[in-house]
N, C-alpha and C. Protein backbone atom coordinates (compact mmCIF):
# COMPACT_ATOMS: atom_id res chain seq x y z
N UNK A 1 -22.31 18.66 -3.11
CA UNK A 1 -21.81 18.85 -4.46
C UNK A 1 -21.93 17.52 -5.19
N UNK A 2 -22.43 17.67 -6.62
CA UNK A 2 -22.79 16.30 -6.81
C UNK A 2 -21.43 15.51 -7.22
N UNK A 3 -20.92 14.45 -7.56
CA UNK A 3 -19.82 13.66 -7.68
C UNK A 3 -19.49 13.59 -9.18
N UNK A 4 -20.16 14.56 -10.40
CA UNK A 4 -19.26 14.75 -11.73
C UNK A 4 -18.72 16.04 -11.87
N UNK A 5 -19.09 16.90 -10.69
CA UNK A 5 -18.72 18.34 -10.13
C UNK A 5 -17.78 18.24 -9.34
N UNK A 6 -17.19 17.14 -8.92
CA UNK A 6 -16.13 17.19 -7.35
C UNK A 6 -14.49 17.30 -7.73
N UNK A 7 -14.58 16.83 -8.72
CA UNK A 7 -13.36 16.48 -9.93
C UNK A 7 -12.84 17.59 -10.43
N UNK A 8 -11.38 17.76 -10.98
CA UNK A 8 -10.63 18.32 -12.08
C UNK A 8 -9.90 17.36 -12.55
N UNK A 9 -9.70 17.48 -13.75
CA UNK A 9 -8.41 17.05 -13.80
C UNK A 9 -7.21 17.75 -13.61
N UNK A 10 -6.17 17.39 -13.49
CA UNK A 10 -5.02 17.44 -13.21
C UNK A 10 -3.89 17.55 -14.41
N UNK A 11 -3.64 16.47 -14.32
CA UNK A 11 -2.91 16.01 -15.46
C UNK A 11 -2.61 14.44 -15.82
N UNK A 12 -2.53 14.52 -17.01
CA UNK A 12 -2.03 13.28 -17.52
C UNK A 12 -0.85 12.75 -17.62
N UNK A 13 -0.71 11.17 -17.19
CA UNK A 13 0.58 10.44 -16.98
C UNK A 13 1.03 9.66 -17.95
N UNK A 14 1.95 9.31 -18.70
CA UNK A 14 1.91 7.89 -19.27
C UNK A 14 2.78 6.93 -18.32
N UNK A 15 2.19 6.04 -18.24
CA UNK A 15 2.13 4.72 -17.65
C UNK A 15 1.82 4.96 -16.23
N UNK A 16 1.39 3.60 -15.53
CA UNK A 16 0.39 3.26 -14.30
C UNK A 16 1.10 3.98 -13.05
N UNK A 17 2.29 3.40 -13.46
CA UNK A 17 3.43 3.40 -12.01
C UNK A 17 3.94 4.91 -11.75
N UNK A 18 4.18 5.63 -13.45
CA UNK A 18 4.69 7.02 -12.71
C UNK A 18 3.49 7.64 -12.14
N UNK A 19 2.04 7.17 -12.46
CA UNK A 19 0.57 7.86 -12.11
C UNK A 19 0.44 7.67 -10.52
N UNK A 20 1.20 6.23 -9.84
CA UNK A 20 0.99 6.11 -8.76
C UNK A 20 1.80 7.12 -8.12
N UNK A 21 3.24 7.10 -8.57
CA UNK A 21 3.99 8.33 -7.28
C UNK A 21 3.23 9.10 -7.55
N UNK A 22 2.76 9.88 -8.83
CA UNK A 22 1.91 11.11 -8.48
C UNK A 22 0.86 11.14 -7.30
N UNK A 23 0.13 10.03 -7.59
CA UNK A 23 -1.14 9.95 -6.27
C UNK A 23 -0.17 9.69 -5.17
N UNK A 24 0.75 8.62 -4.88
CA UNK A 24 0.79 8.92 -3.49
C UNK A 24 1.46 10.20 -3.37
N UNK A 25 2.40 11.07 -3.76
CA UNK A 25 3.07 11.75 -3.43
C UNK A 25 1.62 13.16 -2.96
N UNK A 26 0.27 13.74 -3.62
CA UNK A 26 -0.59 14.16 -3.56
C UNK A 26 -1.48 13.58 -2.29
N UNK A 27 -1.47 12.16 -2.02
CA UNK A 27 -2.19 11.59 -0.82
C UNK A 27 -0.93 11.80 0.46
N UNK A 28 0.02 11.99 0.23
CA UNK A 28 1.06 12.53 1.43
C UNK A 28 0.77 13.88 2.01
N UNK A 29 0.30 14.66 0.90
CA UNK A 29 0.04 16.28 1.19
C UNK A 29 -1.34 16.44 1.34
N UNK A 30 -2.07 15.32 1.85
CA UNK A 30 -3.09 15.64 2.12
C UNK A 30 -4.31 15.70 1.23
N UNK A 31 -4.31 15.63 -0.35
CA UNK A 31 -4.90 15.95 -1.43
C UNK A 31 -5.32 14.86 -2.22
N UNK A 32 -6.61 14.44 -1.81
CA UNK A 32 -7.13 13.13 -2.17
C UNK A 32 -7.41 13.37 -3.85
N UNK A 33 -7.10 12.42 -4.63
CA UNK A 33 -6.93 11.88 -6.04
C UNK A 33 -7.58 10.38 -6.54
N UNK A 34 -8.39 10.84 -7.78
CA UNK A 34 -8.76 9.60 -8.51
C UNK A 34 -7.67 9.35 -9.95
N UNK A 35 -7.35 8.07 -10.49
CA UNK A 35 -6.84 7.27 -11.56
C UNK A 35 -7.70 7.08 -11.99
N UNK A 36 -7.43 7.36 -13.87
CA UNK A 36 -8.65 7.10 -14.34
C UNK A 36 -7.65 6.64 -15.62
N UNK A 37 -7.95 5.11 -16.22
CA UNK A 37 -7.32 4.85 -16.95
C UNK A 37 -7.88 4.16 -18.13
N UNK A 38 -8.03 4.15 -19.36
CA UNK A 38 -8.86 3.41 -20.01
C UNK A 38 -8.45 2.40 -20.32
N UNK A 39 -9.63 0.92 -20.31
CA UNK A 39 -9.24 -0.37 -20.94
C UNK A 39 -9.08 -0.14 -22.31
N UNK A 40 -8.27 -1.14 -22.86
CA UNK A 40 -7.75 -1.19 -24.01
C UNK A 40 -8.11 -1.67 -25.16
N UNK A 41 -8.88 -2.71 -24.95
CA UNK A 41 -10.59 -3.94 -25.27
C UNK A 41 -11.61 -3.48 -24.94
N UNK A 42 -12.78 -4.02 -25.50
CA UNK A 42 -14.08 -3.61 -25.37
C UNK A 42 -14.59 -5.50 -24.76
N UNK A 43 -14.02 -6.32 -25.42
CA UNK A 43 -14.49 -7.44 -25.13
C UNK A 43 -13.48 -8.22 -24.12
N UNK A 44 -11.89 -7.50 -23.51
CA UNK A 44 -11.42 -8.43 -23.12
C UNK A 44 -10.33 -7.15 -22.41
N UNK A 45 -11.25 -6.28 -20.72
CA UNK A 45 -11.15 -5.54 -20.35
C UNK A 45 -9.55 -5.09 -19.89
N UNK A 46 -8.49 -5.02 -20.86
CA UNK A 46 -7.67 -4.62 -20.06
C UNK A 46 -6.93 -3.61 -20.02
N UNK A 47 -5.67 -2.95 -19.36
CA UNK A 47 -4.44 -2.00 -19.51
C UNK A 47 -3.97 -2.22 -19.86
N UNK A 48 -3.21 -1.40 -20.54
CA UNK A 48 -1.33 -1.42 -20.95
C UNK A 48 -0.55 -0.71 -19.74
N UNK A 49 -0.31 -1.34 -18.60
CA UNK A 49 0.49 -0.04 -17.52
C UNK A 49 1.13 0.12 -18.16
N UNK A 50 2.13 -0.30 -18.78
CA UNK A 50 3.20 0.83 -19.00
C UNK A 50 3.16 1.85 -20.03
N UNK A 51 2.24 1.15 -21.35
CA UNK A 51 2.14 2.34 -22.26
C UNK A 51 0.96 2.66 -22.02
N UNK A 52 0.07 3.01 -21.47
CA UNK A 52 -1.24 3.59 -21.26
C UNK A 52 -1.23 5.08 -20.38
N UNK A 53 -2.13 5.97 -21.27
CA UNK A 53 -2.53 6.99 -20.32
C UNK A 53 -3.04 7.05 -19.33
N UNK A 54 -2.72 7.91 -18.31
CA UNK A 54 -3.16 7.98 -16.76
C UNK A 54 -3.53 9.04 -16.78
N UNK A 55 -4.96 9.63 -16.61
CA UNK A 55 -5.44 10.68 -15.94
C UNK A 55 -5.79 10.83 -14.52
N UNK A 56 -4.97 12.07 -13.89
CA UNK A 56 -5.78 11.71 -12.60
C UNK A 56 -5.90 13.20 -12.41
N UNK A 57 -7.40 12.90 -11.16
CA UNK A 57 -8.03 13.71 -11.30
C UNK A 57 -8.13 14.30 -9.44
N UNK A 58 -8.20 15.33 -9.52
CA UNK A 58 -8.24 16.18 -7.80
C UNK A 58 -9.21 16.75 -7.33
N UNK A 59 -9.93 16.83 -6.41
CA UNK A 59 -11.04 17.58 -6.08
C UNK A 59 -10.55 19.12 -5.91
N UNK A 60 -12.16 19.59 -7.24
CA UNK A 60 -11.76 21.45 -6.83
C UNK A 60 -11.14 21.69 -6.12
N UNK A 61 -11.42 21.67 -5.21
CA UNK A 61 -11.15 22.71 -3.82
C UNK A 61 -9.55 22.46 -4.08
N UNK A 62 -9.28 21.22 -3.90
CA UNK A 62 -7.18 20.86 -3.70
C UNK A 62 -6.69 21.29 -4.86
N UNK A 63 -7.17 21.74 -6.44
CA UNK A 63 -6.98 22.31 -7.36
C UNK A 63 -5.25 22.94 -7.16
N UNK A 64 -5.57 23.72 -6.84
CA UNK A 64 -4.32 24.95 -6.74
C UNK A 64 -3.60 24.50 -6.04
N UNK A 65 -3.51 24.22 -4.81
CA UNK A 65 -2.33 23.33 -4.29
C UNK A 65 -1.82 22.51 -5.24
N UNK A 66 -2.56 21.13 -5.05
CA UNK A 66 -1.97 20.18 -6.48
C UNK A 66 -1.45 20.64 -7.72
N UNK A 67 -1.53 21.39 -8.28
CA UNK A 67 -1.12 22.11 -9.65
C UNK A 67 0.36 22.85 -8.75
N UNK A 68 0.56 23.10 -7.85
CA UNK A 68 1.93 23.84 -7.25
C UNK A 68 2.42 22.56 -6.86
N UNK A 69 2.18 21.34 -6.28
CA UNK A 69 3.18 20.38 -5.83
C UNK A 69 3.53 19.62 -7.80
N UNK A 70 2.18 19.78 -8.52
CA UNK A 70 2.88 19.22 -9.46
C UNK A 70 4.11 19.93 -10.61
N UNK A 71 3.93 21.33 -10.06
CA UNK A 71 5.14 22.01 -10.58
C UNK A 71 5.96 21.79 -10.27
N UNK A 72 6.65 21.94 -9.13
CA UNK A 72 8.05 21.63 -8.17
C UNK A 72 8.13 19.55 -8.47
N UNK A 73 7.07 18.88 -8.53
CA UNK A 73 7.42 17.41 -9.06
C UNK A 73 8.22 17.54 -10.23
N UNK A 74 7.35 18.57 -11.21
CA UNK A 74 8.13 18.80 -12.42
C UNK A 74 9.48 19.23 -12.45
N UNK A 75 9.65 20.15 -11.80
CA UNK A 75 10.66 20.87 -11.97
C UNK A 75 11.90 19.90 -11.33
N UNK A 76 11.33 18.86 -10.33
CA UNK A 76 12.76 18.01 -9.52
C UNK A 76 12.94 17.13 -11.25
N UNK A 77 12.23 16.62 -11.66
CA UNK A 77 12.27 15.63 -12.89
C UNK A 77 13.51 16.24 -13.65
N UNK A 78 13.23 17.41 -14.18
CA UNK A 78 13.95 18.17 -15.16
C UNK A 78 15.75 18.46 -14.72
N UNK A 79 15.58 17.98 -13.07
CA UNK A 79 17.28 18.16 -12.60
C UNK A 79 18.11 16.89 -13.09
């Protein structure tokens, strides 16, 4: 499968750090994940972790799982 086919996205985070529990909490269950975050400069490459968007992204296949652990993530948030 070629590697711009392997991907979904998921969902989007704001800031770096809540993007990481998402990945690790997804790399605990087994469900390997890319961060994809854009620099903020064109000439002077950097992030905003904390106010910057986090996309991350899941391979097809873990799709549906991941979309159910990120419900129940959701749903603990909202207690």
């Amino acid at each position: 499968m070629s590697e711009e086919l392997k991907w979904e996205l998921l969902t989007e985070i704001q800031g770096r750090w809540k993007a990481d529990i998402v990945k690790a909490m997804l790399d605990s269950n087994g469900i390997e994940s890319e961060l994809f975050q854009e620099s903020v400069g064109a000439l002077y490459p950097t992030s905003l972790d904390m106010l910057g968007r986090v996309q991350i992204f899941v391979s097809k296949t873990d799709a549906k799982a991941a979309r159910k652990l990120m419900e129940e993530y959701n749903h603990n948030l909202e207690r």
